[in-house]
Protein backbone atom coordinates (compact mmCIF):
# COMPACT_ATOMS: atom_id res chain seq x y z
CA UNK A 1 0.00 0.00 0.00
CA UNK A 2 3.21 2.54 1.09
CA UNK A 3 4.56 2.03 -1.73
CA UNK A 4 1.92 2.55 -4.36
CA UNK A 5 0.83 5.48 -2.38
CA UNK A 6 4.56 7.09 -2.90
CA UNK A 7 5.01 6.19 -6.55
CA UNK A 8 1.69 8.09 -7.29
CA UNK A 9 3.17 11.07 -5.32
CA UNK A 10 6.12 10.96 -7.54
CA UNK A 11 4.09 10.58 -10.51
CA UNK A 12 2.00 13.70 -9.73
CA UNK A 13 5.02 15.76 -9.53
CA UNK A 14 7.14 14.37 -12.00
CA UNK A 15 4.93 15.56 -14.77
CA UNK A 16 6.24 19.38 -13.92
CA UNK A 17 2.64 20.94 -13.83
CA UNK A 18 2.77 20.17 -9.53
CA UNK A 19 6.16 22.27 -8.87
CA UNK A 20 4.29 25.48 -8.21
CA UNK A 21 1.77 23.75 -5.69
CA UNK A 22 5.13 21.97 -3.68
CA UNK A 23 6.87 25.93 -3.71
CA UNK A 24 3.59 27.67 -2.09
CA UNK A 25 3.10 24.82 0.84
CA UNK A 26 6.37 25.02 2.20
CA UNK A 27 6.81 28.43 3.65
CA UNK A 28 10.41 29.86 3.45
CA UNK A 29 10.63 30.43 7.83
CA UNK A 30 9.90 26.34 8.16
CA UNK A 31 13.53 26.34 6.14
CA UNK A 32 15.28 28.79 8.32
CA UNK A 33 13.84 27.63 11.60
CA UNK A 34 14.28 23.98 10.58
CA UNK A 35 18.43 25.00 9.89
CA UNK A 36 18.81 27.49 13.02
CA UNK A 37 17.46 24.62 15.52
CA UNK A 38 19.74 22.02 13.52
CA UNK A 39 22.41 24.45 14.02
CA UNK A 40 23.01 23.97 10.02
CA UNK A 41 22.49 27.14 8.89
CA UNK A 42 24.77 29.10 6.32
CA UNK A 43 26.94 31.59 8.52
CA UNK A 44 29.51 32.11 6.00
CA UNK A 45 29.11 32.72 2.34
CA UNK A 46 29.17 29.93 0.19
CA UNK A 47 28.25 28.78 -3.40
CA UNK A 48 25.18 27.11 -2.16
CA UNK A 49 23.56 28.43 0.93
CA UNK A 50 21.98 25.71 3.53
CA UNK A 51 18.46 27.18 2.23
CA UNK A 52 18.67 26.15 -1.60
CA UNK A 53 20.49 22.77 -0.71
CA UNK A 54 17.27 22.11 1.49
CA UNK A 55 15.07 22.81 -1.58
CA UNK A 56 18.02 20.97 -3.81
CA UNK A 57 17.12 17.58 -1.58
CA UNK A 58 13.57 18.05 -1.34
CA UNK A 59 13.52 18.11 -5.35
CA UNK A 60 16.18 15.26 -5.57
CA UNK A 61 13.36 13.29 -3.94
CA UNK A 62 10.11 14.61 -5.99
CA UNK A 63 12.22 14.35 -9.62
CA UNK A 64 14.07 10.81 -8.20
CA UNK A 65 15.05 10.28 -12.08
CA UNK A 66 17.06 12.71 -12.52
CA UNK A 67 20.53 13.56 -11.54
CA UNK A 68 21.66 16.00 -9.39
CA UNK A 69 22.97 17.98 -11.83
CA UNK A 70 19.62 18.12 -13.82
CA UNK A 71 17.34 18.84 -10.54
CA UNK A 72 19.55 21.79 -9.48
CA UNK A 73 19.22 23.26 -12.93
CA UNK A 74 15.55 22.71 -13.31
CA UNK A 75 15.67 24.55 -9.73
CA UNK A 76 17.77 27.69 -10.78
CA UNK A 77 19.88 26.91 -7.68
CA UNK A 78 22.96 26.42 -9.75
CA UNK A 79 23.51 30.38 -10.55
CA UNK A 80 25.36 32.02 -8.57
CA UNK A 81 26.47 35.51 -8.35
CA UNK A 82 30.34 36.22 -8.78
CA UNK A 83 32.33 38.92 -6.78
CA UNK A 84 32.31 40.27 -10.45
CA UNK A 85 28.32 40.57 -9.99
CA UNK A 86 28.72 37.84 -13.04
CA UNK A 87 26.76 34.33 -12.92
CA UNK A 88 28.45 30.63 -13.41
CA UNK A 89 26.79 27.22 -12.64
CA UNK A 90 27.76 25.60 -9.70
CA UNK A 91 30.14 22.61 -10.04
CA UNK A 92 28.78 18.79 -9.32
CA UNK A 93 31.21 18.45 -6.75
CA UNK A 94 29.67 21.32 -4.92
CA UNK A 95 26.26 20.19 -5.01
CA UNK A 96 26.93 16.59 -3.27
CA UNK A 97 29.01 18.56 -0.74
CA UNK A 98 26.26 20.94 0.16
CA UNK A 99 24.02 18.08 0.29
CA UNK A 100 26.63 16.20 2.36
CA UNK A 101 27.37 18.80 5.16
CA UNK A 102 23.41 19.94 5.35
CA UNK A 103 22.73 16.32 7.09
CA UNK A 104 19.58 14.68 7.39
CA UNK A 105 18.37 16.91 10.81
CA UNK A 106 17.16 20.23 9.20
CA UNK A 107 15.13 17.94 6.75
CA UNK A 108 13.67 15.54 9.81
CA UNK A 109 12.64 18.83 11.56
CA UNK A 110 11.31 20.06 8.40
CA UNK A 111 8.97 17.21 7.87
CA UNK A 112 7.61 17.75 11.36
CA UNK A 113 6.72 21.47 10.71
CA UNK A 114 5.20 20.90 8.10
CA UNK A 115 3.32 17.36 9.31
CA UNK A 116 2.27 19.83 12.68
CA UNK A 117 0.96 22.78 9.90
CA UNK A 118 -1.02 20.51 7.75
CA UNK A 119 -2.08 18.27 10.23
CA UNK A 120 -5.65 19.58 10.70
CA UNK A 121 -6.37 19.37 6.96
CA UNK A 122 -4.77 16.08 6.69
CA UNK A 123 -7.17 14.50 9.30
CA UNK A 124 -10.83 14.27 8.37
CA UNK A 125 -12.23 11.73 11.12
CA UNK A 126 -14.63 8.84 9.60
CA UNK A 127 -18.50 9.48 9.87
CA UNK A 128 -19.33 6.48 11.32
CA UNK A 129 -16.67 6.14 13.85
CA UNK A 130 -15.64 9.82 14.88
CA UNK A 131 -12.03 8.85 14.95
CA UNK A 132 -9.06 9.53 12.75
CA UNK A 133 -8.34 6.51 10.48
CA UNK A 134 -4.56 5.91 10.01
CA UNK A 135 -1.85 2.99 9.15
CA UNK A 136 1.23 1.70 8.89
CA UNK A 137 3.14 0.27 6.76
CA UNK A 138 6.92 -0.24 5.47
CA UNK A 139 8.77 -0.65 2.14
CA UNK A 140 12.13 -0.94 1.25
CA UNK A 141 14.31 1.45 -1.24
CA UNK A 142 17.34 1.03 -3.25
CA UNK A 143 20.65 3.57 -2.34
CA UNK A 144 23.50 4.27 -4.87
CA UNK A 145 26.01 1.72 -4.67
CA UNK A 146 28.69 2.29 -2.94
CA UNK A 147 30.87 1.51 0.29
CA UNK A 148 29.62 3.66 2.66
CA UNK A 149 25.89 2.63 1.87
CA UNK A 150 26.76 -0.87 2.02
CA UNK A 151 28.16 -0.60 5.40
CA UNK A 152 25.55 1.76 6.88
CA UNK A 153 22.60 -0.02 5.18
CA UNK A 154 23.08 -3.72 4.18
CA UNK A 155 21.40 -5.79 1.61
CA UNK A 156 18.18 -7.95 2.16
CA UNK A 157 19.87 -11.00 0.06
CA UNK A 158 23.41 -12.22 1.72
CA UNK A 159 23.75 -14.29 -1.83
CA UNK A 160 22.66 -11.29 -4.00
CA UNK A 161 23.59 -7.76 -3.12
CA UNK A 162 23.04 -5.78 -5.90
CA UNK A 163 22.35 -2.45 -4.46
CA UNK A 164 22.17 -1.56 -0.58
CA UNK A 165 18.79 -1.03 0.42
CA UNK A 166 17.39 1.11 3.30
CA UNK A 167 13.64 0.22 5.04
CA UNK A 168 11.02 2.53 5.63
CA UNK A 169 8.00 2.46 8.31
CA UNK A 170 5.36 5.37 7.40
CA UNK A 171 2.16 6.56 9.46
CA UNK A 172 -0.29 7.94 7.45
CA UNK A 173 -3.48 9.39 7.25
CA UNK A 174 -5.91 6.70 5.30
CA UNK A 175 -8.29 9.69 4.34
CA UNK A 176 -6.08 12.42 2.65
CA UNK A 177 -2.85 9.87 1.94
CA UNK A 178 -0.71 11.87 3.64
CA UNK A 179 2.50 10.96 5.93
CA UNK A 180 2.23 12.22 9.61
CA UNK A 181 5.92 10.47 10.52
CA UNK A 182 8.32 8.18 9.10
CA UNK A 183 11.25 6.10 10.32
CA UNK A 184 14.19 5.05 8.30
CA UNK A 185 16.92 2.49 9.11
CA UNK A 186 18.99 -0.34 7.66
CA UNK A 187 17.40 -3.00 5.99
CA UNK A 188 17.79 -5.41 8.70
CA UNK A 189 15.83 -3.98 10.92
CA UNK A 190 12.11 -5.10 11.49
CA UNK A 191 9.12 -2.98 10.60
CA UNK A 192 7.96 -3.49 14.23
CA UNK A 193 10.63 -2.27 15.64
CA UNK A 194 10.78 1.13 13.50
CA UNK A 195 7.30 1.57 14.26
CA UNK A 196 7.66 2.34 17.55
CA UNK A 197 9.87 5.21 16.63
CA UNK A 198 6.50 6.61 15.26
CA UNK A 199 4.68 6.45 19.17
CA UNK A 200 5.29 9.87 19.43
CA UNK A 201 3.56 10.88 16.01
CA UNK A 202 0.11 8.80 16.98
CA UNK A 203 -2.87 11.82 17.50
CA UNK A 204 -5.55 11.61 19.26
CA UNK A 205 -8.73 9.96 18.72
CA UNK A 206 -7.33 7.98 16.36
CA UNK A 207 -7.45 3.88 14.92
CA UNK A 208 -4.36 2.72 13.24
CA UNK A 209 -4.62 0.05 10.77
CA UNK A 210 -1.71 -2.79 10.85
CA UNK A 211 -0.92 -5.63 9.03
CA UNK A 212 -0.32 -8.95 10.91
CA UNK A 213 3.69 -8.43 10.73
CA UNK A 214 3.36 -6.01 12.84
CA UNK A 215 1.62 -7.97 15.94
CA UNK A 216 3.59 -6.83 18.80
CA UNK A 217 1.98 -6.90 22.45
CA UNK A 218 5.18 -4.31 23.03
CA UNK A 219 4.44 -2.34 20.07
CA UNK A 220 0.54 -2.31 20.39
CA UNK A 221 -0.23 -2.01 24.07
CA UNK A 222 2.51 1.07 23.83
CA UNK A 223 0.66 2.53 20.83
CA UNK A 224 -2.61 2.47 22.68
CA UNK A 225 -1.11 4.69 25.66
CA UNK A 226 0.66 6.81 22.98
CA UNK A 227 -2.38 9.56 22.58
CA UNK A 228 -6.10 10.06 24.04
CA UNK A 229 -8.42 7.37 22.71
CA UNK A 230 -5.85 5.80 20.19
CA UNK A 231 -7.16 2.75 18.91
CA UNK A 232 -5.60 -0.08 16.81
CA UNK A 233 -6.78 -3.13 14.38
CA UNK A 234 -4.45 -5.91 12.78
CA UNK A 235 -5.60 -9.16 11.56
CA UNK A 236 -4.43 -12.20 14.23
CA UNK A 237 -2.52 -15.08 12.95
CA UNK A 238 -4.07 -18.63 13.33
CA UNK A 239 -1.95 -19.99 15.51
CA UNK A 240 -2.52 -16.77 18.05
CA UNK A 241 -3.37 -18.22 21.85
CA UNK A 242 -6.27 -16.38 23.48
CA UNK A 243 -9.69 -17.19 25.35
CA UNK A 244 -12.90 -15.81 25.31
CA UNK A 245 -14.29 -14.18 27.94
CA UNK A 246 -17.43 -12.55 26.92
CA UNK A 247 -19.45 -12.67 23.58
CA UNK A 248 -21.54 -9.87 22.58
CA UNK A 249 -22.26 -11.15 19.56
CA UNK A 250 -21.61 -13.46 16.40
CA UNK A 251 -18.75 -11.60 15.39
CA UNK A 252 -17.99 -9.23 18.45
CA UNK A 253 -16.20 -10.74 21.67
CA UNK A 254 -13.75 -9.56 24.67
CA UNK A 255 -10.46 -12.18 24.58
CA UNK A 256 -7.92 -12.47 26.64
CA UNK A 257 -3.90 -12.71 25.28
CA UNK A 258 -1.71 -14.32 27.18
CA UNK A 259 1.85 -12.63 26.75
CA UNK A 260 5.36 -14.63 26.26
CA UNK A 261 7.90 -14.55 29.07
CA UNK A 262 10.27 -13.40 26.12
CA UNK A 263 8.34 -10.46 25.18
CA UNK A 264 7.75 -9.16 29.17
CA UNK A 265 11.72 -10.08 29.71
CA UNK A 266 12.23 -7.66 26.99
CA UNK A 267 9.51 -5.06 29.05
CA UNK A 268 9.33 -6.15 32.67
CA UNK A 269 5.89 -3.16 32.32
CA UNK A 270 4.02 -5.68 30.16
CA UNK A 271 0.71 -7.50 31.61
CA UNK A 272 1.26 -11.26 32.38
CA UNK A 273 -2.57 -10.94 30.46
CA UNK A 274 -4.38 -8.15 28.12
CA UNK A 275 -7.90 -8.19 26.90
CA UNK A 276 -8.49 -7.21 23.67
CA UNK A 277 -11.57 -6.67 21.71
CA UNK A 278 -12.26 -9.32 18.79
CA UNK A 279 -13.83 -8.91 15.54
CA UNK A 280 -14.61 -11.76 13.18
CA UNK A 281 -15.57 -10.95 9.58
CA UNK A 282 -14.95 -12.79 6.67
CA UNK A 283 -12.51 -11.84 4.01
């Protein structure tokens, strides 16, 4: 689902009519404030200023096709004015190195400016349940191949490692598609575990969809208590162990989960027990 949902993003932009839409959303003081708190801003003068590489890497990602070269260009970032009040484009090697020393923090706190500015629109609670409906869900991306990717992000196959590859866990809002948090790591590490680096992005009065990979007493008790009346559903897998202790009806019941000693070793706070609310439906 992620994934589809982010290759239709790119698609809508890629086409060029979009740009103007992207330029007008993002309001210039999220930049600065996002660089001053990151301490990353531009104190000296240089060929590119911390502000353009920000919009350099924000269009790297929307126009993912092209090269570096070719997004700073379509950009205008890469004139610059000369002590000569002249104009010369900026050399490749400049651009990675701009995009190198900015760092991944001014973007992170970016993305939660703007996620905290568009956050009302992007919410639209469902009719019949007066809650926010959200979910999860991860996919994987390729990184250029090289050394220092390899090491930081591994590759999924040990036999066949054509290109490192980096995971991503998203949250997003199911009405309006849109991303209220991500998490990025290596490859080898779970989707359940990079979810919980979302805890803190959960709103309230909200019920998060999950798939069944993510079925985590940890992970779903925590996300409960992460916000006011935050709710969550996942499909259970057959071999789950529970009892029932109530049935309200055909396909509504109270169960109690039993939790593994290996799971509460891991959180001494877990419940021995939690009761949970089943629904059975047919698929």
């Amino acid at each position: 689902m992620l994934v589809n949902d982010l290759n239709q993003a790119h698609e809508t932009i890629d086409n060029g009519s979009n740009y103007e839409s992207v330029v007008n959303a993002i309001e210039m003081e999220w930049i600065e404030q996002a660089l001053h708190s990151t301490n990353k801003a531009s104190i000296r003068r240089r060929r590119l200023p911390a502000q353009q590489a920000v919009w350099l890497v924000i269009w790297m990602g929307l126009q993912r096709n092209k090269s570096i070269k070719e997004v700073c260009s379509s950009l205008d970032l890469a004139l610059q004015p000369q002590p000569e009040n002249s104009w010369s484009r900026v050399a490749p090697s400049v651009l990675t190195d701009s995009r190198r020393r900015l760092d991944e923090a001014p973007l992170a706190a970016l993305f939660k400016t703007a996620v905290s500015a568009w956050e009302a629109d992007a919410l639209q609670p469902n009719n019949a349940l007066n809650l926010n409906v959200l979910a999860v869900d991860g996919t994987t991306f390729r990184c250029p191949d090289s050394e220092e990717n390899a090491e930081a992000f591994g590759f999924i196959s040990k036999s066949y490692k054509p290109y490192p590859q980096l995971r991503l866990v998203g949250l997003m809002a199911a009405e309006t598609r849109m991303m209220l948090g991500a998490s990025f790591d290596a490859c080898n590490v779970g989707e359940a575990t990079l979810a919980r680096s979302l805890l803190t992005d959960v709103p309230a009065n909200s019920l998060t969809l999950f798939d069944r990979c993510y079925f985590s007493a940890d992970l779903l008790l925590s996300w409960q208590e992460a916000a006011v009346n935050s709710h969550w559903l996942t499909p259970i897998k057959r071999k789950l162990r529970y009892e029932v202790i109530e049935q309200y009806a055909d396909n509504d019941m109270l169960i109690a989960m039993p939790i593994s000693q290996q799971a509460r070793k891991k959180n001494p706070e877990l419940p021995a027990t939690c009761y949970l609310a089943g629904k059975a439906c047919t698929v």
